[in-house]
C-alpha atoms as a PDB file:
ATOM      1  CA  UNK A   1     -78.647-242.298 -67.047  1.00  0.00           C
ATOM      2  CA  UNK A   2     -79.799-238.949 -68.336  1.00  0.00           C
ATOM      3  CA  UNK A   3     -82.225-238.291 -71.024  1.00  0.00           C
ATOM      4  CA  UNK A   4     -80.033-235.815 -74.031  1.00  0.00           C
ATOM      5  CA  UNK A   5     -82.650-236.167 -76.555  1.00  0.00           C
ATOM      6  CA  UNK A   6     -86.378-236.436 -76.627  1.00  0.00           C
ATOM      7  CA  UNK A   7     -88.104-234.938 -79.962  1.00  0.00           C
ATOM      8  CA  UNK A   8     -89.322-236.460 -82.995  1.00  0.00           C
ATOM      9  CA  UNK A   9     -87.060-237.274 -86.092  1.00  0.00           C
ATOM     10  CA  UNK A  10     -88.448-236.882 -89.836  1.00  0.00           C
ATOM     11  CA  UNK A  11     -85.890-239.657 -92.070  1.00  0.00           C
ATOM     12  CA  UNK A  12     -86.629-239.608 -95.404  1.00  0.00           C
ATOM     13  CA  UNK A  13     -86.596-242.963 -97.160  1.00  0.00           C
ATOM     14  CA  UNK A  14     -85.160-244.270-100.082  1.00  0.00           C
ATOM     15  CA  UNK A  15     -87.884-242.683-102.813  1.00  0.00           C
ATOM     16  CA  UNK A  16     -87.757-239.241-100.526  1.00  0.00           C
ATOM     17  CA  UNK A  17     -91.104-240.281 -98.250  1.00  0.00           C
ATOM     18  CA  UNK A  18     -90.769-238.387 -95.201  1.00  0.00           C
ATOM     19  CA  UNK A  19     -91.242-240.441 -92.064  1.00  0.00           C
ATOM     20  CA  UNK A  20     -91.533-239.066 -88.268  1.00  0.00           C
ATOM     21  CA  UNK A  21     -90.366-241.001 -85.162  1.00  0.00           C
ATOM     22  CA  UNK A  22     -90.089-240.151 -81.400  1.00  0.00           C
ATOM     23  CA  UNK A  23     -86.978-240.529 -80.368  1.00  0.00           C
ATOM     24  CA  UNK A  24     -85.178-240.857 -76.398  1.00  0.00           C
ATOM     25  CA  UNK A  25     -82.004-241.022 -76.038  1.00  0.00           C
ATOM     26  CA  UNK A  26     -80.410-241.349 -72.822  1.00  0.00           C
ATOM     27  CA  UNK A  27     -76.147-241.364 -71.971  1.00  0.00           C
ATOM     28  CA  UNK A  28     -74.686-242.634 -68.991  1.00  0.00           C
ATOM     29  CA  UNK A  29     -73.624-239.456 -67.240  1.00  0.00           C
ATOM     30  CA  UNK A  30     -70.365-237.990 -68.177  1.00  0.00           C
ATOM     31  CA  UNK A  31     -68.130-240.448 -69.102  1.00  0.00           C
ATOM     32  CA  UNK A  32     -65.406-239.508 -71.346  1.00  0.00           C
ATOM     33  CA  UNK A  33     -67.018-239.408 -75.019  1.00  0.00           C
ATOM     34  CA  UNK A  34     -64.810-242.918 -76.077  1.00  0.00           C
ATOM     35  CA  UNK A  35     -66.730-244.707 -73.315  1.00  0.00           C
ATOM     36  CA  UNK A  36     -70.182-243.016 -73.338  1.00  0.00           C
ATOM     37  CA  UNK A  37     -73.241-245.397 -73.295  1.00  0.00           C
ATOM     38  CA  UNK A  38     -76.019-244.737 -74.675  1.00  0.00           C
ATOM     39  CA  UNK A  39     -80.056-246.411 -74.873  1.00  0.00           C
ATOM     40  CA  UNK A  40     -81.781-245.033 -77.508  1.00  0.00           C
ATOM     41  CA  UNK A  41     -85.939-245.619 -77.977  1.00  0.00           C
ATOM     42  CA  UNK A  42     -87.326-245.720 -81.856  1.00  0.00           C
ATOM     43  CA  UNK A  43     -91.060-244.841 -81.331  1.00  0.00           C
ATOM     44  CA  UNK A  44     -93.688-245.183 -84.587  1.00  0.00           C
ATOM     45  CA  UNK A  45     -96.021-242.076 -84.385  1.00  0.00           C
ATOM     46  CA  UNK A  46     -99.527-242.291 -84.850  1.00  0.00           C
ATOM     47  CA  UNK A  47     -99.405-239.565 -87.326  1.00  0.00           C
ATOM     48  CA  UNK A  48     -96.281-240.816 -88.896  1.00  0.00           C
ATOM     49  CA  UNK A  49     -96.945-240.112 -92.704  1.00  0.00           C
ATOM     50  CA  UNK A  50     -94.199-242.412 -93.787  1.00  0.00           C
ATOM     51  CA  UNK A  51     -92.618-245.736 -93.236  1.00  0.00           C
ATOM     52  CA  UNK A  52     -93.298-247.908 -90.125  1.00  0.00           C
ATOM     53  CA  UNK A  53     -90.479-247.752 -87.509  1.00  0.00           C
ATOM     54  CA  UNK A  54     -89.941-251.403 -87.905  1.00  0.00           C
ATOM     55  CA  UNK A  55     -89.584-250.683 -92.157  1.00  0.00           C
ATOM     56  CA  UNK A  56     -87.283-247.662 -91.628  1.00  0.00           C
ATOM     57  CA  UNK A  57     -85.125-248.858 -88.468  1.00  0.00           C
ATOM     58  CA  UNK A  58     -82.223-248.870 -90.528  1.00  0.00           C
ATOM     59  CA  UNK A  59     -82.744-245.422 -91.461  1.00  0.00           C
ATOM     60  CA  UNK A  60     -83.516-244.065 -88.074  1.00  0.00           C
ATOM     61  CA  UNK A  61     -80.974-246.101 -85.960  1.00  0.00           C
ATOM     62  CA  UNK A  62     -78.093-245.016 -88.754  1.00  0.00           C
ATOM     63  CA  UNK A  63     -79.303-241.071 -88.392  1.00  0.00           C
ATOM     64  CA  UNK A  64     -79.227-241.443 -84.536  1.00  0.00           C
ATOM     65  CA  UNK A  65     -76.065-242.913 -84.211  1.00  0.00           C
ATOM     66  CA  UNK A  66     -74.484-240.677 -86.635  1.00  0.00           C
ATOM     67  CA  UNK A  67     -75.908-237.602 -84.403  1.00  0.00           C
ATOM     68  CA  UNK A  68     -74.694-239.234 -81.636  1.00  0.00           C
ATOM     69  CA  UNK A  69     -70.801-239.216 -83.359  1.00  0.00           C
ATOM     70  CA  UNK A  70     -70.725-242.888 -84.557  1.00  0.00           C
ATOM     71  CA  UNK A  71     -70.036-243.882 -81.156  1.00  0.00           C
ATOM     72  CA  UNK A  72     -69.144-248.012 -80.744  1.00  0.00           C
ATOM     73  CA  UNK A  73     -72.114-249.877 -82.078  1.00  0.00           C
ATOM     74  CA  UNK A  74     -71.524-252.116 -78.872  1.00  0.00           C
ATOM     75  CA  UNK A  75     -72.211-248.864 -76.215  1.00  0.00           C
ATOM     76  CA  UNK A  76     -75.447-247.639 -77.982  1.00  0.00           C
ATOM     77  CA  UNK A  77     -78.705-250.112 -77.679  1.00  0.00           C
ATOM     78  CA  UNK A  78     -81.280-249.575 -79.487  1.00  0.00           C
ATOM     79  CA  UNK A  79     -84.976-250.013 -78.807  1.00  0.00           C
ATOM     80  CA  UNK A  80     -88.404-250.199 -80.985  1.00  0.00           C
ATOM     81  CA  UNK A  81     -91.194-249.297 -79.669  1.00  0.00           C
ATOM     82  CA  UNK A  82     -94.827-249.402 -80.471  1.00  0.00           C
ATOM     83  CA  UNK A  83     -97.325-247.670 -78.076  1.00  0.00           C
ATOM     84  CA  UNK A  84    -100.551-248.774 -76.765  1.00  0.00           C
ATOM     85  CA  UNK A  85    -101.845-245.674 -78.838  1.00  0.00           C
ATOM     86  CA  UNK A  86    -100.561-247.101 -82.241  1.00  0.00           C
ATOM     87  CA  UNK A  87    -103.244-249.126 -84.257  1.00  0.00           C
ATOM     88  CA  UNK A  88    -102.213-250.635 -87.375  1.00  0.00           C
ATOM     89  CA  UNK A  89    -104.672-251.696 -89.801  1.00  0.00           C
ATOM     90  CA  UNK A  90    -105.206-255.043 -91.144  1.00  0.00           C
ATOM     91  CA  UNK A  91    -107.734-255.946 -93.873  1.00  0.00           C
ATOM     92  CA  UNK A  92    -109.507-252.550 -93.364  1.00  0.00           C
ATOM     93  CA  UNK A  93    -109.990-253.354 -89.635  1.00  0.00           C
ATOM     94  CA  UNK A  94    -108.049-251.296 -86.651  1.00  0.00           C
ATOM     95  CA  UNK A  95    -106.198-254.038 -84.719  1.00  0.00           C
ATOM     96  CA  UNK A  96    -106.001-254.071 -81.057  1.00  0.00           C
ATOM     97  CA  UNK A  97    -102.652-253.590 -80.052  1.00  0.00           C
ATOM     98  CA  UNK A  98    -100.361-253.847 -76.573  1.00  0.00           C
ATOM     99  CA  UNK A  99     -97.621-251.525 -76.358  1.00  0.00           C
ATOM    100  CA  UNK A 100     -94.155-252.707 -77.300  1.00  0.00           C
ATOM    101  CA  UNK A 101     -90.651-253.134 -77.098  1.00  0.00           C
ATOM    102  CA  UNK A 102     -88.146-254.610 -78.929  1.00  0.00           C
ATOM    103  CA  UNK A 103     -84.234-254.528 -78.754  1.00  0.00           C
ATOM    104  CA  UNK A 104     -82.859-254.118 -82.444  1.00  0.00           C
ATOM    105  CA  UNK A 105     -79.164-255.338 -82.766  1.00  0.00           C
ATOM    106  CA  UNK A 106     -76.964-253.975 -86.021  1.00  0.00           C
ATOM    107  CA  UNK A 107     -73.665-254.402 -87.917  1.00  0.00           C
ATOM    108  CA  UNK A 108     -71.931-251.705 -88.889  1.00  0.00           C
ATOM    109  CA  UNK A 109     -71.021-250.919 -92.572  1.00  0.00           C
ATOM    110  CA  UNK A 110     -69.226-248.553 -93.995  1.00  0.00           C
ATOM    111  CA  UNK A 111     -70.933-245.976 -91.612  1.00  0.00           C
ATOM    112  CA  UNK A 112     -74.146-247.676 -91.740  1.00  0.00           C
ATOM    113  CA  UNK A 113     -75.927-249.763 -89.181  1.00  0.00           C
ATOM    114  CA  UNK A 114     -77.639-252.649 -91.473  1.00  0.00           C
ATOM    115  CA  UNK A 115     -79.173-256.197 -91.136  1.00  0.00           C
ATOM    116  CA  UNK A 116     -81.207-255.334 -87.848  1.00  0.00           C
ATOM    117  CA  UNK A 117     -82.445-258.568 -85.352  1.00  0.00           C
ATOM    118  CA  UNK A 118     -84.350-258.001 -83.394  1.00  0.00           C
ATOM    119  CA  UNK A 119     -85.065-259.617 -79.740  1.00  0.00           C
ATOM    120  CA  UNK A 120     -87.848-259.401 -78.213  1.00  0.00           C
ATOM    121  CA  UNK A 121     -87.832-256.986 -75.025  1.00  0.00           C
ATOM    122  CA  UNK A 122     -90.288-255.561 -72.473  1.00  0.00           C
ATOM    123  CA  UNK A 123     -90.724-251.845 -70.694  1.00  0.00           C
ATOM    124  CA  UNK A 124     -88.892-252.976 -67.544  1.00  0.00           C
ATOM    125  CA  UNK A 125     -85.481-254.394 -69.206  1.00  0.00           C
ATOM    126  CA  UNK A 126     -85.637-250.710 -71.330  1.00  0.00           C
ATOM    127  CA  UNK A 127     -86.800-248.947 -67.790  1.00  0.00           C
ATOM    128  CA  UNK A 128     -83.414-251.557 -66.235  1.00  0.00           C
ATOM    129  CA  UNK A 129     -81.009-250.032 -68.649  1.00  0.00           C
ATOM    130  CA  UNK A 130     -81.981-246.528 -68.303  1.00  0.00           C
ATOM    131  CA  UNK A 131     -82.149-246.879 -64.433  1.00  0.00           C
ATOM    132  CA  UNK A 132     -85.682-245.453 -64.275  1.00  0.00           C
ATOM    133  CA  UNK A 133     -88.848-245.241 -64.541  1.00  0.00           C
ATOM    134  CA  UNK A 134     -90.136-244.304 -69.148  1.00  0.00           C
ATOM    135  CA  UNK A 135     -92.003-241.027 -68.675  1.00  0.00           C
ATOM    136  CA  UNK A 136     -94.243-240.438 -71.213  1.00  0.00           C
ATOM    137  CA  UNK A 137     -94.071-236.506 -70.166  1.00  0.00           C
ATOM    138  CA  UNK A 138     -90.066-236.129 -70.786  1.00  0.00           C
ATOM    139  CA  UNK A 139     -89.197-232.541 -71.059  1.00  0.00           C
ATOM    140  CA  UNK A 140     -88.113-231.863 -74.456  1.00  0.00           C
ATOM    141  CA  UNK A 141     -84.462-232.256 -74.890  1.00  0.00           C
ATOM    142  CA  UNK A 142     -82.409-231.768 -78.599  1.00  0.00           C
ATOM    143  CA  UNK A 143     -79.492-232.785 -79.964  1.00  0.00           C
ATOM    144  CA  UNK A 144     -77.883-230.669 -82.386  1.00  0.00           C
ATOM    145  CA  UNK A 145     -78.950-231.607 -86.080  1.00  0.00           C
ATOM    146  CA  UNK A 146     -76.038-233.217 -88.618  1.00  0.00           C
END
């Protein structure tokens, strides 16, 4: 697969909160566009000003697939990801925490991608489904903005 996307995404939520998430997208080399398949990674920010990826998936996986063309839900897979960097706070204490990844699942609604499950996932099944190795250096790649 090659990486199209690599840049961070401000979604606004519901009371007009920005938040900002790194996000990767990679596409299965040129297939025709009916048949493209796609991995996309959801990464919280440690700056992010605004909801927590796993609060604002929703948001972010509807935005991304929607800049992606709406493709079919079942050729896109979507992961969230935490890094090792990100340390949330819990009872006014920084937690340690282990970089993760987790495969989000959707339905699809009337243009929306709703009800996310999530299963739990590690780097090597996202690093198996993009045929390489995550690279933390990516060049910066951009999809055009809806």
């Amino acid at each position: 697969m090659n990486i199209i996307h690599d840049a961070n995404l401000t979604v606004h939520d519901f009371n007009g909160r920005p938040g900002v998430y790194r996000i990767r997208i990679w596409q299965q080399s040129h297939p025709p566009v009916e048949e493209a398949v796609y991995v996309v990674v959801m990464s919280e920010t440690p700056d992010n000003p605004g909801m927590s990826i796993t609060n604002a998936v929703e948001l972010v996986a509807t935005r991304v697939w929607t800049l992606l063309g709406c493709p079919p839900i079942e050729n896109v897979t979507f992961f969230e990801h935490y890094p090792q960097i990100f340390t949330p706070i819990r009872r006014g204490k920084p937690m340690e925490a282990a970089e993760t990844f987790d495969r989000v699942g959707f339905d699809v609604q009337n243009r929306a991608l709703l009800r996310p499950l999530w299963f739990y996932g590690q780097k090597a099944l996202v690093e198996q489904r993009i045929g390489g190795k995550l690279d933390e250096e990516t060049k910066e790649a951009m999809l055009p903005e809806v």
